[in-house]
C-alpha atoms as a PDB file:
ATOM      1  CA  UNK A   1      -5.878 -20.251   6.266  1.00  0.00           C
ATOM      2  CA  UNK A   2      -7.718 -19.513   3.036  1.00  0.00           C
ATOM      3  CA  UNK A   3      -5.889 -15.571   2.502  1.00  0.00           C
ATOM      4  CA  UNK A   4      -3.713 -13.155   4.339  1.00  0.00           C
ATOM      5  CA  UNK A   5      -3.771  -9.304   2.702  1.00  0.00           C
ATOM      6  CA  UNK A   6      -1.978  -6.702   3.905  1.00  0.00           C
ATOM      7  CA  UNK A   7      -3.980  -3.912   6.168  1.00  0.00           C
ATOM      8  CA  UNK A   8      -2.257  -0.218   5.751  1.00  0.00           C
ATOM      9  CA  UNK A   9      -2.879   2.314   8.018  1.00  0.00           C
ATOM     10  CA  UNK A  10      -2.693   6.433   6.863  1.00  0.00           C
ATOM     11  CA  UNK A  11      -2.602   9.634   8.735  1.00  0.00           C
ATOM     12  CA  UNK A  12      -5.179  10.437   6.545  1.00  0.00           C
ATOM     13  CA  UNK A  13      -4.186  10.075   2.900  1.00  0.00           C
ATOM     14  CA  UNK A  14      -5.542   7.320   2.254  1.00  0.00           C
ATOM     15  CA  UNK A  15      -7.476   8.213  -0.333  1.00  0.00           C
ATOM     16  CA  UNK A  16      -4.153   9.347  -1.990  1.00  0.00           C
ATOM     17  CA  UNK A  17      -2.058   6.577  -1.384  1.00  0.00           C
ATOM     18  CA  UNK A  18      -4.840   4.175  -2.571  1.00  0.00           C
ATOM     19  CA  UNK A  19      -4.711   6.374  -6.206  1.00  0.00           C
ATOM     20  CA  UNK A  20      -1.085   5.495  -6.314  1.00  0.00           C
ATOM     21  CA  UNK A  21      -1.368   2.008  -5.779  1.00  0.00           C
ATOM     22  CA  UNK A  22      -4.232   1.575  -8.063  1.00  0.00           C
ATOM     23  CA  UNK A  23      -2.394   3.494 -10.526  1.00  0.00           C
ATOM     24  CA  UNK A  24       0.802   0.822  -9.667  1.00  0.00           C
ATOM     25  CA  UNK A  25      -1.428  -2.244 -10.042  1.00  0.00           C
ATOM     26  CA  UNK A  26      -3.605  -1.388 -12.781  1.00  0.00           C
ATOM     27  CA  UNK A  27      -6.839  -1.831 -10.831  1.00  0.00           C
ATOM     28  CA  UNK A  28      -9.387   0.504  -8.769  1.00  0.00           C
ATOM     29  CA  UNK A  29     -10.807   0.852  -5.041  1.00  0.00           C
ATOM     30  CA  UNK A  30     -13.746  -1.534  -4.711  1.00  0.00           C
ATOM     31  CA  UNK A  31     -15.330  -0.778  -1.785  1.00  0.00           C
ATOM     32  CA  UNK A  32     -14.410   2.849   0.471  1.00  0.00           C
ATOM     33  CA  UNK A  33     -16.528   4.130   3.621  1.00  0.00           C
ATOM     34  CA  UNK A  34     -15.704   6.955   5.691  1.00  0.00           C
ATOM     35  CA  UNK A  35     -16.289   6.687   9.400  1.00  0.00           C
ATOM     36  CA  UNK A  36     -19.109   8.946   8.618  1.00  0.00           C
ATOM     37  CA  UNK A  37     -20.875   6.507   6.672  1.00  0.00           C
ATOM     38  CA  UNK A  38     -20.096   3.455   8.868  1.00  0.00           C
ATOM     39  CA  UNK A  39     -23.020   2.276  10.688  1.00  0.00           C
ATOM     40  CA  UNK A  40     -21.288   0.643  13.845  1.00  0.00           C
ATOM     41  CA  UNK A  41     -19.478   4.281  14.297  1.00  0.00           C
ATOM     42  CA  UNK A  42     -22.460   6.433  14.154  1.00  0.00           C
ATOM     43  CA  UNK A  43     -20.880   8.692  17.387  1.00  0.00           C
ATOM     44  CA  UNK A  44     -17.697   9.207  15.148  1.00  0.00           C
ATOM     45  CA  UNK A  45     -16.003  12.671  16.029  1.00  0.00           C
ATOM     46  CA  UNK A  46     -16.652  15.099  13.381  1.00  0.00           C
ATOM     47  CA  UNK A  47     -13.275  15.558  12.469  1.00  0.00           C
ATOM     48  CA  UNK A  48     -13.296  11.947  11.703  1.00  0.00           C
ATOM     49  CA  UNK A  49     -16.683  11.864   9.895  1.00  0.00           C
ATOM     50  CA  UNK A  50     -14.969  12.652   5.936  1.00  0.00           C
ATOM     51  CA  UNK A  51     -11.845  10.293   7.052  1.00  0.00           C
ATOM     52  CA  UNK A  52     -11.582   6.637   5.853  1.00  0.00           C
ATOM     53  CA  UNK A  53     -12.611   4.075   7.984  1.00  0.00           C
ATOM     54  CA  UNK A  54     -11.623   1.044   5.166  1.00  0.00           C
ATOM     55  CA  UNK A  55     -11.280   0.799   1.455  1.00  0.00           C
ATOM     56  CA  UNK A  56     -10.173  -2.398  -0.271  1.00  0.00           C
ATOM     57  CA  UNK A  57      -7.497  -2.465  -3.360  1.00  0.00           C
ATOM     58  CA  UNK A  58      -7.388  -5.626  -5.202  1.00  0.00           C
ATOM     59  CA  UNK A  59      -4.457  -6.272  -6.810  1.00  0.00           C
ATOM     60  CA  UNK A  60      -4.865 -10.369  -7.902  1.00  0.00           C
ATOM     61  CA  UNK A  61      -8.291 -12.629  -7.186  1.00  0.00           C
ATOM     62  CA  UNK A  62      -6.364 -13.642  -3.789  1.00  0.00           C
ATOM     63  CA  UNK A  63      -4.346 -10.508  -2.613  1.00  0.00           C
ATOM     64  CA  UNK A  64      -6.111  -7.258  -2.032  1.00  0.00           C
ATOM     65  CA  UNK A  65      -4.161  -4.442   0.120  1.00  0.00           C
ATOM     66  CA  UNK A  66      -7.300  -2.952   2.667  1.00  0.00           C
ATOM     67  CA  UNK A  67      -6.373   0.820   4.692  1.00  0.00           C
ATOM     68  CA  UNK A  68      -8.136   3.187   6.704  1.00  0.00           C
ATOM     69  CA  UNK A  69      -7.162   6.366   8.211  1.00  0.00           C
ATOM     70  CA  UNK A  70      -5.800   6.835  11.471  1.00  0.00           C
ATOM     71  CA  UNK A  71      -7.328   9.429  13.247  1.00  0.00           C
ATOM     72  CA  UNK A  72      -5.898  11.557  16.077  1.00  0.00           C
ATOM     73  CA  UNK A  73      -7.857  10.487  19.084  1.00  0.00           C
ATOM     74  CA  UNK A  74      -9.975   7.638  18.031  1.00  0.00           C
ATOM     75  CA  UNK A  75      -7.274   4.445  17.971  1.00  0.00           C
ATOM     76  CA  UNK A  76      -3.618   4.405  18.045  1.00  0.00           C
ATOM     77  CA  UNK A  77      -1.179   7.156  15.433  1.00  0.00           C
ATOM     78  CA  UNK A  78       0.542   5.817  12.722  1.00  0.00           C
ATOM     79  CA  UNK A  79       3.975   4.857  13.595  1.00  0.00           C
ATOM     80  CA  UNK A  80       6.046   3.542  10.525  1.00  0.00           C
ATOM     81  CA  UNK A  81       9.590   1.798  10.676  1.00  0.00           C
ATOM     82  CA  UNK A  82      11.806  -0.377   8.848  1.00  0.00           C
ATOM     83  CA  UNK A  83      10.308  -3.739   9.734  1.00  0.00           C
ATOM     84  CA  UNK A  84       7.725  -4.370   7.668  1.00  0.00           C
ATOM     85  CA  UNK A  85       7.631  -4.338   3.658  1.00  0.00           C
ATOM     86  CA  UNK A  86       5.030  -4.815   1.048  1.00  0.00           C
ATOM     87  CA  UNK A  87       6.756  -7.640  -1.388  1.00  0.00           C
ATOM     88  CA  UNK A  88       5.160  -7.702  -4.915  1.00  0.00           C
ATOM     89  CA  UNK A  89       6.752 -10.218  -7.413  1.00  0.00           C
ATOM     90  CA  UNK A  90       6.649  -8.765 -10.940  1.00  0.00           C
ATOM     91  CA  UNK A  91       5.454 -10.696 -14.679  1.00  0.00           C
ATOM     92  CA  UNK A  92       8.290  -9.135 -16.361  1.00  0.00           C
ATOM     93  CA  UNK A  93      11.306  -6.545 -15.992  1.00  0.00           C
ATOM     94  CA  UNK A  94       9.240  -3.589 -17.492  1.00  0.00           C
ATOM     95  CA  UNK A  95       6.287  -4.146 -15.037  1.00  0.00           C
ATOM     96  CA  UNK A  96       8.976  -4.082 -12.250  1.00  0.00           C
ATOM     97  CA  UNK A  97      10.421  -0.963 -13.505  1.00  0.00           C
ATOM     98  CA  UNK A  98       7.168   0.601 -13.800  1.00  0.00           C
ATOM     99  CA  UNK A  99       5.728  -0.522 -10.329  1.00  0.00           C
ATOM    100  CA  UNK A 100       9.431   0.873  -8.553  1.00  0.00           C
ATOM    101  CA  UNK A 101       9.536   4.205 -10.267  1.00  0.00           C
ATOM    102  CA  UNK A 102       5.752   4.507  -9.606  1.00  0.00           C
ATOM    103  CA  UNK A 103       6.482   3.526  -5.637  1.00  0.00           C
ATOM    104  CA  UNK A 104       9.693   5.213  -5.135  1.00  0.00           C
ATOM    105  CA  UNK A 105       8.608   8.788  -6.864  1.00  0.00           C
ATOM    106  CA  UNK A 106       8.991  10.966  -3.782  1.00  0.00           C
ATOM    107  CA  UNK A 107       9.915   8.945  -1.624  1.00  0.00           C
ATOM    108  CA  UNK A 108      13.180   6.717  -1.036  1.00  0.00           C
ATOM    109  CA  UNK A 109      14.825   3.754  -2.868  1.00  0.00           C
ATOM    110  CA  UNK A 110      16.800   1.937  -0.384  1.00  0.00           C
ATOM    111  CA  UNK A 111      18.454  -0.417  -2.838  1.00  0.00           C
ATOM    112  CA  UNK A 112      17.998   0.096  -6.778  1.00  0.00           C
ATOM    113  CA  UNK A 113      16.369  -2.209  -8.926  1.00  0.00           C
ATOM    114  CA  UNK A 114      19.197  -4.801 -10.075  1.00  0.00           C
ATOM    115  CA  UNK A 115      20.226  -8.585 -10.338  1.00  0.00           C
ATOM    116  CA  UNK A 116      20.501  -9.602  -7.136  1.00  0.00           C
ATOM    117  CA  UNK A 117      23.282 -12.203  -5.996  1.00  0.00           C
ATOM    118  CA  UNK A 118      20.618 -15.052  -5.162  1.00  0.00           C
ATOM    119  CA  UNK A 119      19.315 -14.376  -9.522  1.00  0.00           C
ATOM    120  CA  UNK A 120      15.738 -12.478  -9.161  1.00  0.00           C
ATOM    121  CA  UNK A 121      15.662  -8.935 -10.304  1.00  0.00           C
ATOM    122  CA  UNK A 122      15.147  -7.149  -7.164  1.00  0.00           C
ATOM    123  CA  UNK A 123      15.039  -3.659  -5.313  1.00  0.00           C
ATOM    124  CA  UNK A 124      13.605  -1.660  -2.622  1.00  0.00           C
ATOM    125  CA  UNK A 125      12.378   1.377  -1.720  1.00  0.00           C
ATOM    126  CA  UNK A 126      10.088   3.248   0.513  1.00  0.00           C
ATOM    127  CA  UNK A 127       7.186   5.850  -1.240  1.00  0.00           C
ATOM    128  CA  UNK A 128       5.937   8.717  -0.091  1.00  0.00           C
ATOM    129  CA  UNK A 129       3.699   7.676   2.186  1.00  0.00           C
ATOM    130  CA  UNK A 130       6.156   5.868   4.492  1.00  0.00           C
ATOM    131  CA  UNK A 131       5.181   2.023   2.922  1.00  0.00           C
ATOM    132  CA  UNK A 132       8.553   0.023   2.309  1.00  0.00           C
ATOM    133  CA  UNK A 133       7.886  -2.257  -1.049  1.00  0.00           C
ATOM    134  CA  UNK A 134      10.088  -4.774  -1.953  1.00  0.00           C
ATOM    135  CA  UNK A 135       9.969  -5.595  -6.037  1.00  0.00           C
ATOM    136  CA  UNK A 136      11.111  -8.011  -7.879  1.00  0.00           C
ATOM    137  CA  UNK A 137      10.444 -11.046 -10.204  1.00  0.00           C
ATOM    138  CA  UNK A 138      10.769 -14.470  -9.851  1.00  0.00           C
ATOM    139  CA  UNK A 139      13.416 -15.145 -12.272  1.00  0.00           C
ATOM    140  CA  UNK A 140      16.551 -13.545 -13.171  1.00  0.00           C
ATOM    141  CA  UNK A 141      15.515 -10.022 -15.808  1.00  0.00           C
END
């Protein structure tokens, strides 16, 4: 297995959820086509046409977070839950801070950012878009 990234699917907001994230990580969308623009979906609905069909986020060299838009009618609806998260380790206490208040801002935190019994800095929290992020550093903050 050379990499595993995470694959996030939207009701479509991508777009809008990728802004946060870049704006989280500190980096910018390298590659984005709509279904429109795709050439293996050329009979794409026309409500689907403007939607995104993948984008790609890198975050380090090795871990990029990829989405798309779900659209109504052409694949399966976007059904979140509790059983998945999005872990990120942080360099230092003040990224962490930055990254939860960035990621929880309208949405949820499930458990604030503290010193966890096991020593890591840690907290969780879901944003507005229904993604559950875990945060935290490596050692005690």
């Amino acid at each position: 297995m050379q990499l595993v990234h995470v694959y996030l699917n939207f009701p479509g907001n991508t777009d809008e959820a990728l802004a946060l994230y870049a704006k989280v990580f500190g980096t910018k969308v390298v590659f984005r086509q709509t279904f429109g623009e795709t050439s293996f979906m050329q009979n794409a609905p026309e409500h689907a046409k403007g939607k995104v069909a993948h984008a790609q986020l890198p975050i380090t060299e090795a871990v990029h977070l990829m989405a798309s838009d779900a659209v109504p009618g052409y694949g399966p609806p976007v059904t979140y839950g509790n059983n998945f998260h999005v872990s990120i380790v942080a360099k230092d206490k003040a990224e962490a801070d930055r990254a939860f208040a960035l990621l929880s801002e309208g949405g949820k935190v499930n458990m604030p950012l503290a010193n966890a019994p096991w020593g890591p800095y840690f907290g969780m929290c879901a944003d507005r878009f229904g993604v559950h992020w875990m945060v935290s550093l490596t050692a005690p903050a």
